[in-house]
C-alpha atoms as a PDB file:
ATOM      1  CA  UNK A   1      30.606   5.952  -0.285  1.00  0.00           C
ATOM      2  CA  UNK A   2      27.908   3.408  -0.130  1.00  0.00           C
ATOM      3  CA  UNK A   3      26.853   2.835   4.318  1.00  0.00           C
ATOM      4  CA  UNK A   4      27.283  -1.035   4.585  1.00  0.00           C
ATOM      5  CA  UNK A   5      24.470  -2.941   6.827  1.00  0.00           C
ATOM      6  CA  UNK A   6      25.954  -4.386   9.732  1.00  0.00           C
ATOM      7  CA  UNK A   7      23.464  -6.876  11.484  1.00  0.00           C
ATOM      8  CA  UNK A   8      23.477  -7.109  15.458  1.00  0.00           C
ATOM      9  CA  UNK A   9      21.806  -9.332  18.242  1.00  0.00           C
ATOM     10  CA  UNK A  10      21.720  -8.683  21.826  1.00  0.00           C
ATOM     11  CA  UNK A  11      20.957 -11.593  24.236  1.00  0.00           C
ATOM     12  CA  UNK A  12      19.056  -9.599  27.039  1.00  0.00           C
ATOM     13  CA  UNK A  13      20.015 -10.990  30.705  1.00  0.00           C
ATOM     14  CA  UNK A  14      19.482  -9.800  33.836  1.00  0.00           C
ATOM     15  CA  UNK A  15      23.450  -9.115  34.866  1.00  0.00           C
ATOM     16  CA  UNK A  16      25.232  -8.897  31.588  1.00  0.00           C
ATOM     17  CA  UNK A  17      23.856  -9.102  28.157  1.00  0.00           C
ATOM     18  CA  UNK A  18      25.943 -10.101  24.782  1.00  0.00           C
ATOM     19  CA  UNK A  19      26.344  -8.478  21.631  1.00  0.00           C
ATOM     20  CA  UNK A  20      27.022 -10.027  18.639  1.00  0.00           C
ATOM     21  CA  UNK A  21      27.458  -7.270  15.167  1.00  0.00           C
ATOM     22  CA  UNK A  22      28.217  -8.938  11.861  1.00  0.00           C
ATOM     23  CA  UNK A  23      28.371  -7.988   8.205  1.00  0.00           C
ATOM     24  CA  UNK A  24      26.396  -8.892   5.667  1.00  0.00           C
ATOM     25  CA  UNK A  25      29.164 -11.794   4.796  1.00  0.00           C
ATOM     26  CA  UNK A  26      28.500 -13.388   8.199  1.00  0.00           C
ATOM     27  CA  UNK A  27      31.909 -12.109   9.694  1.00  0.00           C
ATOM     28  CA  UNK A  28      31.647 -11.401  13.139  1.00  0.00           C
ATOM     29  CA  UNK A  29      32.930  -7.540  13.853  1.00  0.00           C
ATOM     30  CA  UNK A  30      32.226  -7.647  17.323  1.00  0.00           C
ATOM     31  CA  UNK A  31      31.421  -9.822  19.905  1.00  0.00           C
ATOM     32  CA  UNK A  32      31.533  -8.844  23.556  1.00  0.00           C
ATOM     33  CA  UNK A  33      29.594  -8.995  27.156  1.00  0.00           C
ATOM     34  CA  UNK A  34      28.159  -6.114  28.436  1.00  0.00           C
ATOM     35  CA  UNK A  35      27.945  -5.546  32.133  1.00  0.00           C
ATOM     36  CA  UNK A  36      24.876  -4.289  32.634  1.00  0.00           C
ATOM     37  CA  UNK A  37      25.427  -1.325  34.154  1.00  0.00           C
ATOM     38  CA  UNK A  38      26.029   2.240  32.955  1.00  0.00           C
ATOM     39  CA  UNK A  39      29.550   2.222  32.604  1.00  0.00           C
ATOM     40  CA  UNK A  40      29.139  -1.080  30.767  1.00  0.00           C
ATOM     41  CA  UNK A  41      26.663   0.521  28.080  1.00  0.00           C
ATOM     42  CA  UNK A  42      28.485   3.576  27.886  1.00  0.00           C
ATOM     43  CA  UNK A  43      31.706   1.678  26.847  1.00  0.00           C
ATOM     44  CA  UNK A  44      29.482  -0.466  24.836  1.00  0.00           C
ATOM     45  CA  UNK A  45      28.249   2.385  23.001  1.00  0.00           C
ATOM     46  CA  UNK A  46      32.004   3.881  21.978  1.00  0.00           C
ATOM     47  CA  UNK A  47      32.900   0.747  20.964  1.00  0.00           C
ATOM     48  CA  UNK A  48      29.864  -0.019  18.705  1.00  0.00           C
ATOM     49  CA  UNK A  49      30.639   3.494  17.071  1.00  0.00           C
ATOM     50  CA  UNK A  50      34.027   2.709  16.502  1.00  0.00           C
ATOM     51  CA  UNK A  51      32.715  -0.471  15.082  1.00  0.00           C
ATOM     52  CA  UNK A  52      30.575   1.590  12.702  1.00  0.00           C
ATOM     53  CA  UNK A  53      33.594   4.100  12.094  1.00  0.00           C
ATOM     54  CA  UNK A  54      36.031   1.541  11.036  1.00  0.00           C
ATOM     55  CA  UNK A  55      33.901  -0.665   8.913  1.00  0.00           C
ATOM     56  CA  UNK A  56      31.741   2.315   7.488  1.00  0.00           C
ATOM     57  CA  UNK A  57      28.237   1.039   7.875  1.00  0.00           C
ATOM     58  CA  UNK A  58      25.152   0.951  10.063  1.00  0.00           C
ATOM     59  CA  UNK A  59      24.211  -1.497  12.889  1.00  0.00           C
ATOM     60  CA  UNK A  60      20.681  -2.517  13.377  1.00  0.00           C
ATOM     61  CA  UNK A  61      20.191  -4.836  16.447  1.00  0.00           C
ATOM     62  CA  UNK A  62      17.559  -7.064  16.784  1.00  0.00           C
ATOM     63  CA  UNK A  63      16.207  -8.239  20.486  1.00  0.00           C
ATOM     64  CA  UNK A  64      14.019 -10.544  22.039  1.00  0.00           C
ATOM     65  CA  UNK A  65      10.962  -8.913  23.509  1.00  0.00           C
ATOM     66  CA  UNK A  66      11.633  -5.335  24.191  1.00  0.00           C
ATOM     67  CA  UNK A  67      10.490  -5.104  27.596  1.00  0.00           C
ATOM     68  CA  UNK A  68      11.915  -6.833  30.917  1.00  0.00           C
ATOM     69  CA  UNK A  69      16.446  -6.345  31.839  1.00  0.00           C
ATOM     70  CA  UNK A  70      16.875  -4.523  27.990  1.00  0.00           C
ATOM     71  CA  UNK A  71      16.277  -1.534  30.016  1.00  0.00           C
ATOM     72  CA  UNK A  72      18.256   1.132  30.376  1.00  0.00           C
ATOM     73  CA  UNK A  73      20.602  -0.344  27.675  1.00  0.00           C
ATOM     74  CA  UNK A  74      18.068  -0.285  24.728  1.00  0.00           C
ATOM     75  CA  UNK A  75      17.035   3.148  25.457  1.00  0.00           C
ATOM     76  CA  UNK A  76      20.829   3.849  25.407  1.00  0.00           C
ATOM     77  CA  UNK A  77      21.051   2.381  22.190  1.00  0.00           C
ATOM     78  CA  UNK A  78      18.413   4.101  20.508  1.00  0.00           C
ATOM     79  CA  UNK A  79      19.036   7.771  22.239  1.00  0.00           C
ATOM     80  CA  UNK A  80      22.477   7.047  19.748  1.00  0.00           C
ATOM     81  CA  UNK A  81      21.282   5.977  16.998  1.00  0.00           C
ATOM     82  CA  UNK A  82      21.092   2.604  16.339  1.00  0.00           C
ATOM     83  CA  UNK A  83      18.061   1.306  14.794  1.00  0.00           C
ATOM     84  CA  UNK A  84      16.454  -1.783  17.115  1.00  0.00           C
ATOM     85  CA  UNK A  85      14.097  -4.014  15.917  1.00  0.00           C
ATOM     86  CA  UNK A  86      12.010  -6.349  18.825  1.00  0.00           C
ATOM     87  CA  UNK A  87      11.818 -10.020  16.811  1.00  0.00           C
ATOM     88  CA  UNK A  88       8.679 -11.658  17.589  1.00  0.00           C
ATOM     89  CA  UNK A  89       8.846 -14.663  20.257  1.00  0.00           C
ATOM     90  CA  UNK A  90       6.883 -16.835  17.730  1.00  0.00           C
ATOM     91  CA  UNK A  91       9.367 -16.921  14.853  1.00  0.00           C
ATOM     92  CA  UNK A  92      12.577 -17.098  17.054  1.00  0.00           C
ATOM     93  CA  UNK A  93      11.113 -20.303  18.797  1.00  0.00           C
ATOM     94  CA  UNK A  94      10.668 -21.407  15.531  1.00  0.00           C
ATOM     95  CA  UNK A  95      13.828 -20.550  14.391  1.00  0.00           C
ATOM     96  CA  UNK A  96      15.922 -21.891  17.382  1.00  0.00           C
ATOM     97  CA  UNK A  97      13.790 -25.316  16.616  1.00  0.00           C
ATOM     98  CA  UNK A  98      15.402 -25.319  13.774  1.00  0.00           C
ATOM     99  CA  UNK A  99      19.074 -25.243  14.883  1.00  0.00           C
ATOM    100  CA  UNK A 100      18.545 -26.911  17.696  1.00  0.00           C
ATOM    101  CA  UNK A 101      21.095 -27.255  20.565  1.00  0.00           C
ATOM    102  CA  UNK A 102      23.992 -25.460  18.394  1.00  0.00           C
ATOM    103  CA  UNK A 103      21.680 -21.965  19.831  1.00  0.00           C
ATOM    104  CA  UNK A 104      22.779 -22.649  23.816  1.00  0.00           C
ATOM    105  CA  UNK A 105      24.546 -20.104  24.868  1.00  0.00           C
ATOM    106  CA  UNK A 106      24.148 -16.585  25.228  1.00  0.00           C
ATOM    107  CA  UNK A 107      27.273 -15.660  22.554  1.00  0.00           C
ATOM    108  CA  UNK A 108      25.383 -18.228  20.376  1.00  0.00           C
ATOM    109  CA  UNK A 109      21.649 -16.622  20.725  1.00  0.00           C
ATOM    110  CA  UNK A 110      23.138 -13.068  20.021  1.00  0.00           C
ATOM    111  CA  UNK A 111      24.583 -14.649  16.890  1.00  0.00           C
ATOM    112  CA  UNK A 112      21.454 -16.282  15.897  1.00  0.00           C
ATOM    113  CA  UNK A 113      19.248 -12.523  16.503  1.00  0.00           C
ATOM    114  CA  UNK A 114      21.886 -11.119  13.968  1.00  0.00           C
ATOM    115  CA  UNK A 115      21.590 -13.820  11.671  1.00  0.00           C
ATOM    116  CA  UNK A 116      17.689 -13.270  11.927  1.00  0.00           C
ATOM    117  CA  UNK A 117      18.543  -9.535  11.023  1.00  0.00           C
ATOM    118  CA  UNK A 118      19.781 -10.493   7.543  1.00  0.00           C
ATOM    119  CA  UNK A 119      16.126 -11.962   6.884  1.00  0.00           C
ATOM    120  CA  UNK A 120      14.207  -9.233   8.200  1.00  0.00           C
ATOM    121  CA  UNK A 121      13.498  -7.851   4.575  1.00  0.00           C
ATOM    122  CA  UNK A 122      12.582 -11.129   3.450  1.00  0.00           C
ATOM    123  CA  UNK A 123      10.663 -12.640   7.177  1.00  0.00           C
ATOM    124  CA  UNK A 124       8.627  -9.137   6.707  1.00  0.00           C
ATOM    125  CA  UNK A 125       7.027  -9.242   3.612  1.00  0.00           C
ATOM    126  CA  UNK A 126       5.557 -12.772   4.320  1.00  0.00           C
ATOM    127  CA  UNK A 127       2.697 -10.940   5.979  1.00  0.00           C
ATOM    128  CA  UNK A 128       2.965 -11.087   9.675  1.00  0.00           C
ATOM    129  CA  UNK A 129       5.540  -8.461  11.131  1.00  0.00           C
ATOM    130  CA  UNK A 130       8.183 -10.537  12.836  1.00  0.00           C
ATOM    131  CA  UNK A 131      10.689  -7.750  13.070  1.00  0.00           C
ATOM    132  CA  UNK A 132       8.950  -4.351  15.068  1.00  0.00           C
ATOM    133  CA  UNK A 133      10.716  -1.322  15.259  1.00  0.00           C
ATOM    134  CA  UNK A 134      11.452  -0.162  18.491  1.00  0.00           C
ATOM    135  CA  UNK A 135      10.892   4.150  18.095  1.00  0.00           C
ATOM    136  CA  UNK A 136      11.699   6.594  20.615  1.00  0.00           C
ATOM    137  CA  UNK A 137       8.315   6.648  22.765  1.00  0.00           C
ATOM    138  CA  UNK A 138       7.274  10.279  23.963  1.00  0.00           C
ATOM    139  CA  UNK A 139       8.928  10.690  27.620  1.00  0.00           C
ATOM    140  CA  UNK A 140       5.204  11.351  29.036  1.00  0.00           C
ATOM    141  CA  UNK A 141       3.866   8.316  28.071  1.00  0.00           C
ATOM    142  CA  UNK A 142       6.923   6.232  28.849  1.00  0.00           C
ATOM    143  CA  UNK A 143       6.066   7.877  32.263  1.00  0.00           C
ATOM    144  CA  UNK A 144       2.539   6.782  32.389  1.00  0.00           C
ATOM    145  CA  UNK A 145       3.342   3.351  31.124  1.00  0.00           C
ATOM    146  CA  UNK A 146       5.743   2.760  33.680  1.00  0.00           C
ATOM    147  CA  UNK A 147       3.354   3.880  36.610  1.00  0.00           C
ATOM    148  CA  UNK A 148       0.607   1.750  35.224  1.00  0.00           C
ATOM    149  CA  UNK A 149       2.318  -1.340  35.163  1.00  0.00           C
ATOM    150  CA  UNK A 150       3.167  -0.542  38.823  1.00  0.00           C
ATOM    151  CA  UNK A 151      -0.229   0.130  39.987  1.00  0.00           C
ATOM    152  CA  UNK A 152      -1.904  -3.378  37.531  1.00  0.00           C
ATOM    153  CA  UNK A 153       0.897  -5.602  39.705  1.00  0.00           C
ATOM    154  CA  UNK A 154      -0.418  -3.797  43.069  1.00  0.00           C
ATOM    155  CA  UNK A 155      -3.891  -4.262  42.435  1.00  0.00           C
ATOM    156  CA  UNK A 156      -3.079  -7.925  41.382  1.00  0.00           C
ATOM    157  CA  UNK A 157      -1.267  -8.527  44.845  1.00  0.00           C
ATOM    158  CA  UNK A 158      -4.113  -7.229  46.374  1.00  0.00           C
ATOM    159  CA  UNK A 159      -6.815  -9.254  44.931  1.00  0.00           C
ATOM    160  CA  UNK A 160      -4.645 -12.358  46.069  1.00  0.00           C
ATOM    161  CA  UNK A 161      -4.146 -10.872  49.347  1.00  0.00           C
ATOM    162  CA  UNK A 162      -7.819 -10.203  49.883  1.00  0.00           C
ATOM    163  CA  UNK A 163      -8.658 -13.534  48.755  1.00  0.00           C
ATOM    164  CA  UNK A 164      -6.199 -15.214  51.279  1.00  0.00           C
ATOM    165  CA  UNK A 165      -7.900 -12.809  54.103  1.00  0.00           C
ATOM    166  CA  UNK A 166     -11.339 -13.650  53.034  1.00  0.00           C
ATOM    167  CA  UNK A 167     -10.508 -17.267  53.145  1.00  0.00           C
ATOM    168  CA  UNK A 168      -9.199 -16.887  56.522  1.00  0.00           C
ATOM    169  CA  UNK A 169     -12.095 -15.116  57.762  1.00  0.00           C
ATOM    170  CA  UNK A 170     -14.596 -17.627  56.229  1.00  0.00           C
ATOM    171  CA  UNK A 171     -12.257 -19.787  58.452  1.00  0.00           C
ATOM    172  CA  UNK A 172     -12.359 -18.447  62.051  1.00  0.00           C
ATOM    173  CA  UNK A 173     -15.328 -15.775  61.836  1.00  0.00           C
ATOM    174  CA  UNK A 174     -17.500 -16.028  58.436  1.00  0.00           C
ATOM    175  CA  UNK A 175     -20.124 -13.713  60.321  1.00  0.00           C
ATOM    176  CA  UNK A 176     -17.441 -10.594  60.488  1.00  0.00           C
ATOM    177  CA  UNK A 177     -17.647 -10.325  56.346  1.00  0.00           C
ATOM    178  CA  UNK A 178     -22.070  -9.945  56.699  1.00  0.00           C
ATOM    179  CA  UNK A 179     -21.245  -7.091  58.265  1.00  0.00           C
ATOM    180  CA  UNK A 180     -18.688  -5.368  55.930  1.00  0.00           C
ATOM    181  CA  UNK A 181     -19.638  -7.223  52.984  1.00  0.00           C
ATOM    182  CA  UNK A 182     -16.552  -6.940  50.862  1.00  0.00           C
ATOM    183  CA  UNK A 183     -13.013  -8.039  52.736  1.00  0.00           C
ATOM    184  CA  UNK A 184     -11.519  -4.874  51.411  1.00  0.00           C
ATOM    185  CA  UNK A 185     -13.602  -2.553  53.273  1.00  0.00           C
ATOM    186  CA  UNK A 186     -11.513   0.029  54.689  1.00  0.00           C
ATOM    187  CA  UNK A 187     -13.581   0.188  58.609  1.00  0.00           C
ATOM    188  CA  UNK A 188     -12.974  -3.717  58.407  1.00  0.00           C
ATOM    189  CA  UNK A 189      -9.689  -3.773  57.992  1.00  0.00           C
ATOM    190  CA  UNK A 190      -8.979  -0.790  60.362  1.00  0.00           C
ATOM    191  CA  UNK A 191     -10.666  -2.399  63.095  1.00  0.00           C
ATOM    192  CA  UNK A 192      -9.059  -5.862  61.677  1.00  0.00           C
ATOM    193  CA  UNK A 193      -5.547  -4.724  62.150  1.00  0.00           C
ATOM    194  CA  UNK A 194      -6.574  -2.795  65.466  1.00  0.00           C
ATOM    195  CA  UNK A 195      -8.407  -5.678  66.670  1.00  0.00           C
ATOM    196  CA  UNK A 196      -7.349  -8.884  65.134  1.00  0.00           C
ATOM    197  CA  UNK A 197      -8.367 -10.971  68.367  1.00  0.00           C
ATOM    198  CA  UNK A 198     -12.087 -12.281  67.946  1.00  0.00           C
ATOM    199  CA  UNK A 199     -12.223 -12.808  71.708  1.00  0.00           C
ATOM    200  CA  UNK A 200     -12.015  -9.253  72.279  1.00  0.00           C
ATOM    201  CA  UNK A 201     -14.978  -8.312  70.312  1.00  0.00           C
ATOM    202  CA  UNK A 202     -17.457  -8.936  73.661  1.00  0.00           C
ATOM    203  CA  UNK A 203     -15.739  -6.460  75.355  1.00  0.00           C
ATOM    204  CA  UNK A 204     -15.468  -3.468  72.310  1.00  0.00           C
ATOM    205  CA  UNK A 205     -16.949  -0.180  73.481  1.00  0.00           C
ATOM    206  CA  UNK A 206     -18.395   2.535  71.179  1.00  0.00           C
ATOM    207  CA  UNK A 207     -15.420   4.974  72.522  1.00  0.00           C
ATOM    208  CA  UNK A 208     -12.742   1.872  71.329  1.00  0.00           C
ATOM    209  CA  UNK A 209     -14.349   1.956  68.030  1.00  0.00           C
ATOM    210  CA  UNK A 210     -14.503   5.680  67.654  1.00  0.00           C
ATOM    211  CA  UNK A 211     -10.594   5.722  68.071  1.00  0.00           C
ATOM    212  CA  UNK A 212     -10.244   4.176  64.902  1.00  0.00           C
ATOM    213  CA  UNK A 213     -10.050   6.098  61.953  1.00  0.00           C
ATOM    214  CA  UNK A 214     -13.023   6.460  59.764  1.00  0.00           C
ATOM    215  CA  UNK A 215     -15.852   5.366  61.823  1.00  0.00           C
ATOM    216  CA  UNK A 216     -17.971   7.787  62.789  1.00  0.00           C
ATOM    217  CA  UNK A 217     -20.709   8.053  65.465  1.00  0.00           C
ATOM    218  CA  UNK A 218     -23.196   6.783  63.068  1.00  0.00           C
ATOM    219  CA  UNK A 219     -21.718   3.606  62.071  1.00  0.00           C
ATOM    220  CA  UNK A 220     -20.683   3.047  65.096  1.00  0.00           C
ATOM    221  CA  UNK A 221     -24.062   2.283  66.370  1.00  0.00           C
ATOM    222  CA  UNK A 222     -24.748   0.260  63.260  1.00  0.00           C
ATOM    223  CA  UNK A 223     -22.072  -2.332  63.680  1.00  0.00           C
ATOM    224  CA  UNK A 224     -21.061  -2.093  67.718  1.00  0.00           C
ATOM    225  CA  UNK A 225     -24.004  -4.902  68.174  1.00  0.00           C
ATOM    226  CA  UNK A 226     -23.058  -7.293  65.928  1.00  0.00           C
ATOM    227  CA  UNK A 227     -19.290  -7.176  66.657  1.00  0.00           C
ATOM    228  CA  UNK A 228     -19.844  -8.019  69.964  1.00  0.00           C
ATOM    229  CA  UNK A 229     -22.075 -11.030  69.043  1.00  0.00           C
ATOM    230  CA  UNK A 230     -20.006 -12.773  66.446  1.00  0.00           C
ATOM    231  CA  UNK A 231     -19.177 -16.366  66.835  1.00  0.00           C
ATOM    232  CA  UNK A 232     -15.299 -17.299  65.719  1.00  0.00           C
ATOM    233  CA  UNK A 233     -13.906 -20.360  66.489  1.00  0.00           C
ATOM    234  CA  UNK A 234     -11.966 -20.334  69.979  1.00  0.00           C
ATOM    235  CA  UNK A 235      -9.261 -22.541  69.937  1.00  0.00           C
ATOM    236  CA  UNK A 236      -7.697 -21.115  66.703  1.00  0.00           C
ATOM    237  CA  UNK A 237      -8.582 -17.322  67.790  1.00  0.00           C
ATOM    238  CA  UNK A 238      -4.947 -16.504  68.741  1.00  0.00           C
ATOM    239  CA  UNK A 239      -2.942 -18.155  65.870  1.00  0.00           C
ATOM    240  CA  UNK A 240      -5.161 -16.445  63.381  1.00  0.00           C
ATOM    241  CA  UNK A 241      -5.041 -12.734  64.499  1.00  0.00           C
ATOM    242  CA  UNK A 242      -0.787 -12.565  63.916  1.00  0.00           C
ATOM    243  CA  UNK A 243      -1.984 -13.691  60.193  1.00  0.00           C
ATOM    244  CA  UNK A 244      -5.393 -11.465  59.785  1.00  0.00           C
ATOM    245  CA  UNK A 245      -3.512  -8.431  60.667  1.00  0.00           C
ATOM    246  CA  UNK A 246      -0.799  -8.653  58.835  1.00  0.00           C
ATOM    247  CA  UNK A 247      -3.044  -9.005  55.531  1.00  0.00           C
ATOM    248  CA  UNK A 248      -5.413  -6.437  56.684  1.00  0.00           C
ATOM    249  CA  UNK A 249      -2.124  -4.051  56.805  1.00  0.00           C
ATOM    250  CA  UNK A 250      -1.067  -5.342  53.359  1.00  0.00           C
ATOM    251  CA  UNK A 251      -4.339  -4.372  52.008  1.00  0.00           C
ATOM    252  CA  UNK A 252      -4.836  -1.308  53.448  1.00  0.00           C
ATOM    253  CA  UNK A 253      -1.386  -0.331  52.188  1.00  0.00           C
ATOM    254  CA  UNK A 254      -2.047  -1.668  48.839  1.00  0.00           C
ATOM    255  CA  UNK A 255      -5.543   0.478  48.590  1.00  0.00           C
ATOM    256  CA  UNK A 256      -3.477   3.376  49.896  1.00  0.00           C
ATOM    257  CA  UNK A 257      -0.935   3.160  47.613  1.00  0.00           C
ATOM    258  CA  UNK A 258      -2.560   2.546  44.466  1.00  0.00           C
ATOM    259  CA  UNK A 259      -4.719   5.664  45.406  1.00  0.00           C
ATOM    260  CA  UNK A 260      -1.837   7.638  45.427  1.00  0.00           C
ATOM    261  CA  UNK A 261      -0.840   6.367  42.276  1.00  0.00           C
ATOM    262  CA  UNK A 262      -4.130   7.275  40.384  1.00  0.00           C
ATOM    263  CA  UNK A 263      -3.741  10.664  41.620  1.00  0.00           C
ATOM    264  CA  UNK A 264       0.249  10.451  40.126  1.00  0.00           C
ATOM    265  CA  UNK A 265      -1.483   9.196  36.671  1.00  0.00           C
ATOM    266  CA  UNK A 266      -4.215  11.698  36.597  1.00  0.00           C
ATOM    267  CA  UNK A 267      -1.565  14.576  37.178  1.00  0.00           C
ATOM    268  CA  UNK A 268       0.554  13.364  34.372  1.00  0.00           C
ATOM    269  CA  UNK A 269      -2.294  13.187  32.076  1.00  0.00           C
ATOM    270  CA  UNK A 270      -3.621  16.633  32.350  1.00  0.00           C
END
């Protein structure tokens, strides 16, 4: 007996998604919102089967970028066996231009990814691969991608957070940073967060500094001088310590964290 094609789309969204499976005639065979959540794809997936069972063919879904709320539920999918194909952005912008406001809702855009899943022979051989298949990626690199995504938007929130705290510096005390030099220095932001009051830099002591952790006896005599004789400007010295330390924690958490992370990486690598 010859496996019939059954086409499907899945409009990913963040609380439910919809699935749309047709046949090659265009009849819809099933057409349903998916909570997402596990008992939602787990249903989901009997139901699909049964689909499969009764009708006696194969479902390939297509989906709209692979990454993002698909997750869990197109690793579900795949773990068994439906084939999933991610459509290129490109092509369904185009192809939504094209049928214009009729593609609206989320019943209709699952609709229009299966009808795009007829064409994916055809779309395919016109050169550029609009229809990628999504295989089952090795659980250790799934692993490290997930971690590295992690760590790139950490180290992104902590450029902008150092450049809000180096503005705010430039601000109150510009001398502070000819000192340290870069804003993310951890002894700067240790004694930033410990002290974030420029008006009680006069009165620092070499045993005050010592307290803090990292400086040493050594740079201690280096920078006790200077701290004492910065400038900062006096009548904005309060308001501006409640936001300096808070981003000097932030930082320092961020650099903490996405130290601990490398070392998470590294292990899984090995």
């Amino acid at each position: 007996m010859e496996v019939k094609e059954l086409l499907g789309g899945i409009d990913i969204g963040s609380e439910f998604h919809h699935v749309v499976v047709i046949d090659e005639g265009g009849e819809v065979l099933y057409d349903k919102k998916i909570l997402h959540r596990f008992s939602g794809f787990h249903k989901a997936v009997r139901e699909l089967k049964e689909t499969e069972r009764r009708v006696g063919g194969k479902i390939a879904f297509g989906l709209e970028g692979k990454n993002g709320y698909g997750a869990p539920f197109d690793r579900i999918l795949g773990e068994n066996g439906f084939s999933l194909y991610n459509i290129d952005n490109l092509k369904l912008k185009q192809f939504r231009n094209t049928f214009g406001a009729e593609w609206k809702t989320d019943r209709r855009d699952a609709k229009m990814l299966a009808k795009l899943m007829s064409l994916r022979v055809q779309l395919n051989g016109e050169g550029d691969k609009v229809f990628i298949p999504i295989g089952k990626v090795p659980l250790i690199h799934e692993k490290l991608k997930i971690l590295s995504r992690h760590q790139q938007t950490l180290i992104d929130e902590k450029k902008r957070v150092c450049n809000r705290l180096r503005k705010k510096l430039l601000e109150i005390c510009p001398g502070i940073l000819d000192i340290f030099g870069k804003v993310e220095a951890k002894t700067l932001l240790r004694i930033l967060i410990r002290y974030p009051n420029f008006s009680r830099y006069r009165k620092l002591t070499r045993e005050k500094l010592l307290r803090i952790k990292g400086i040493g006896k050594v740079s201690v005599g280096k920078i006790i001088n200077q701290l004492q004789g910065l400038e900062y400007v006096r009548e904005l010295v309060e308001v501006y310590a409640t936001i300096i330390q808070y981003q000097a924690k932030r930082i320092l958490e961020l650099k903490e964290e996405i130290e601990l992370l490398d070392k998470k990486l590294d292990k899984l690598g090995e």
